[in-house]
C-alpha atoms as a PDB file:
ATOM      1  CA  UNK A   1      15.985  -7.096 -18.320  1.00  0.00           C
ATOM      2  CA  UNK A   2      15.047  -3.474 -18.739  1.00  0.00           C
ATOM      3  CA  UNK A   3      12.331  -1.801 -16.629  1.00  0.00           C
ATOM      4  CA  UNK A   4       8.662  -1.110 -18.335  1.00  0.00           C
ATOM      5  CA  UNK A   5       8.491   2.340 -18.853  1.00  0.00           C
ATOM      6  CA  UNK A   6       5.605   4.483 -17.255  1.00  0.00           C
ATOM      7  CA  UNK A   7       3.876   4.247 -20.801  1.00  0.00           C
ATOM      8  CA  UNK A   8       4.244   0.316 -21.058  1.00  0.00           C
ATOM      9  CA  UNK A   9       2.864  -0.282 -17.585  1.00  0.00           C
ATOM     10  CA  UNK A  10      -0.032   1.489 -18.687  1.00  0.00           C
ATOM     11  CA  UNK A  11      -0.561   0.040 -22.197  1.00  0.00           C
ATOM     12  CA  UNK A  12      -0.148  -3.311 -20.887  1.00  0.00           C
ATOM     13  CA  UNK A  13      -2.441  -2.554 -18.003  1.00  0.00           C
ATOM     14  CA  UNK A  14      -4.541  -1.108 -20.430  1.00  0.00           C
ATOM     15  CA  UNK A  15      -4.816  -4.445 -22.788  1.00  0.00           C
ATOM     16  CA  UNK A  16      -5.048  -6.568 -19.325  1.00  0.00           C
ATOM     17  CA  UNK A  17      -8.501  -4.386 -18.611  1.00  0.00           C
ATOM     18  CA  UNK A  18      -9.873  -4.749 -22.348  1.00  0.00           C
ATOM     19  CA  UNK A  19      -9.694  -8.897 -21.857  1.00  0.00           C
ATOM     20  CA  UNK A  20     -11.082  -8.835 -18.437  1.00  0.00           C
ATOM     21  CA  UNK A  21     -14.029  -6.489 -19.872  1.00  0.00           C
ATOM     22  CA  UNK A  22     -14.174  -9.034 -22.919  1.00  0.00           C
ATOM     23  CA  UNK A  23     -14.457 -12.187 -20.781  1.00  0.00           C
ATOM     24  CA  UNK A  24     -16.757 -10.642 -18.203  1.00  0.00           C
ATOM     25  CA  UNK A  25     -19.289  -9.589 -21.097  1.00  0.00           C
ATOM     26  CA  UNK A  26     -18.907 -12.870 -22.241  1.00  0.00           C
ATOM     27  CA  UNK A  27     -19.693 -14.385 -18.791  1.00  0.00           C
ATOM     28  CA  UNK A  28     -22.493 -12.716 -18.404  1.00  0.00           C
ATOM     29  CA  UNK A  29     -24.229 -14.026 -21.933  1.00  0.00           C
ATOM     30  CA  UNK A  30     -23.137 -17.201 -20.671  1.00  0.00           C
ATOM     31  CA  UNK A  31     -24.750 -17.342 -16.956  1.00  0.00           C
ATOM     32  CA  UNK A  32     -28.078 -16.496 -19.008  1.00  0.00           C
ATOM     33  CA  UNK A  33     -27.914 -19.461 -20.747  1.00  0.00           C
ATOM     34  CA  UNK A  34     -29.798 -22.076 -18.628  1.00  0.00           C
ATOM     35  CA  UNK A  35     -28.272 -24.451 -19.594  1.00  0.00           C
ATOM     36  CA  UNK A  36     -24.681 -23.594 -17.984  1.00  0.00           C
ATOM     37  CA  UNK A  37     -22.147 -24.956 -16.021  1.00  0.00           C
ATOM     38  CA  UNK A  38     -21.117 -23.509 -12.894  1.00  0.00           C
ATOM     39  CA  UNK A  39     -17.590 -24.328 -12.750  1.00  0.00           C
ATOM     40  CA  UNK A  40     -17.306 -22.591 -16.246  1.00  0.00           C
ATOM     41  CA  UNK A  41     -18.698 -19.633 -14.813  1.00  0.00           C
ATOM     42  CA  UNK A  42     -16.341 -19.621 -11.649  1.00  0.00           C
ATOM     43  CA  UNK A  43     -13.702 -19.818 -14.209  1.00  0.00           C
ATOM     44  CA  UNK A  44     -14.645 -16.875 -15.915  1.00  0.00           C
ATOM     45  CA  UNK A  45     -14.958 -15.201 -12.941  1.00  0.00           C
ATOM     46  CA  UNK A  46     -11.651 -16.208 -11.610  1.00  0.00           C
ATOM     47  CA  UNK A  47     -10.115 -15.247 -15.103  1.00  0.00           C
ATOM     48  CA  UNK A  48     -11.354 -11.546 -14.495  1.00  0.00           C
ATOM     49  CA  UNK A  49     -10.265 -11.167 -11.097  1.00  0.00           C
ATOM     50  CA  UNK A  50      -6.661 -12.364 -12.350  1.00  0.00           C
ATOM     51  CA  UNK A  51      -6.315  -9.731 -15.402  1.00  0.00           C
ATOM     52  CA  UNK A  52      -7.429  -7.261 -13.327  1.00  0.00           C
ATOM     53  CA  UNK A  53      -5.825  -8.317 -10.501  1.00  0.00           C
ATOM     54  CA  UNK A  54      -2.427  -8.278 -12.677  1.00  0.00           C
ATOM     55  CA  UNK A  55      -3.583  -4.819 -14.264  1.00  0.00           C
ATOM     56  CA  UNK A  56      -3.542  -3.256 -10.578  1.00  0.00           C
ATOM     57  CA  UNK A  57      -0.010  -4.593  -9.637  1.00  0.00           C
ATOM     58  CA  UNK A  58       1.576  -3.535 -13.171  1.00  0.00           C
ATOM     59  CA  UNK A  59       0.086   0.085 -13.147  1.00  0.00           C
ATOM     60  CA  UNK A  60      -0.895   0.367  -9.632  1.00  0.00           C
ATOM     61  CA  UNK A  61      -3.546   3.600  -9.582  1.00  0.00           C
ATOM     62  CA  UNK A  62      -2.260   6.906  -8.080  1.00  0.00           C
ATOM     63  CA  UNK A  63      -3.122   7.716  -4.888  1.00  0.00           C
ATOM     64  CA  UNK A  64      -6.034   9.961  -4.657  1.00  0.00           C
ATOM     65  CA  UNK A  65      -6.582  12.920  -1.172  1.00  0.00           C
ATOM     66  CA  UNK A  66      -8.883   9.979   0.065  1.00  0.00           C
ATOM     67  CA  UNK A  67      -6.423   7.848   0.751  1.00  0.00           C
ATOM     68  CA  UNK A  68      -4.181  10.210   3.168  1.00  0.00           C
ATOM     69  CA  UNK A  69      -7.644   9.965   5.407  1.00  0.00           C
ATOM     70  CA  UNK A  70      -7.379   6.155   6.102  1.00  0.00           C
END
């Protein structure tokens, strides 16, 4: 299998971002509902982590000055 290009890390890391933004917005109209389940919300929760998680390792940011300090 080929490698991703540059551009198709990015667009995919892009897409993985939008859902994780979609689902956390949605978790957040959720947890106001009183009458919700906390393992639903861990789940959400968990969900964004992973997407953005996965968004991280496929387009892994470029290092900035600050991180020659550490």
């Amino acid at each position: 299998m080929a490698e991703l290009t540059k551009n198709e890390r990015k667009q995919i890391a892009e897409v993985l971002d939008r859902r994780a933004n979609e689902i956390a917005g949605y978790s957040d109209d959720y947890r106001k509902n009183p009458n919700h389940f906390g393992s639903v919300e861990l789940a959400l929760s968990r969900e964004v982590m992973r997407l953005r998680n996965l968004a991280d390792r496929v387009n892994p940011p470029e290092p900035t000055e600050d991180d020659d300090d550490v």
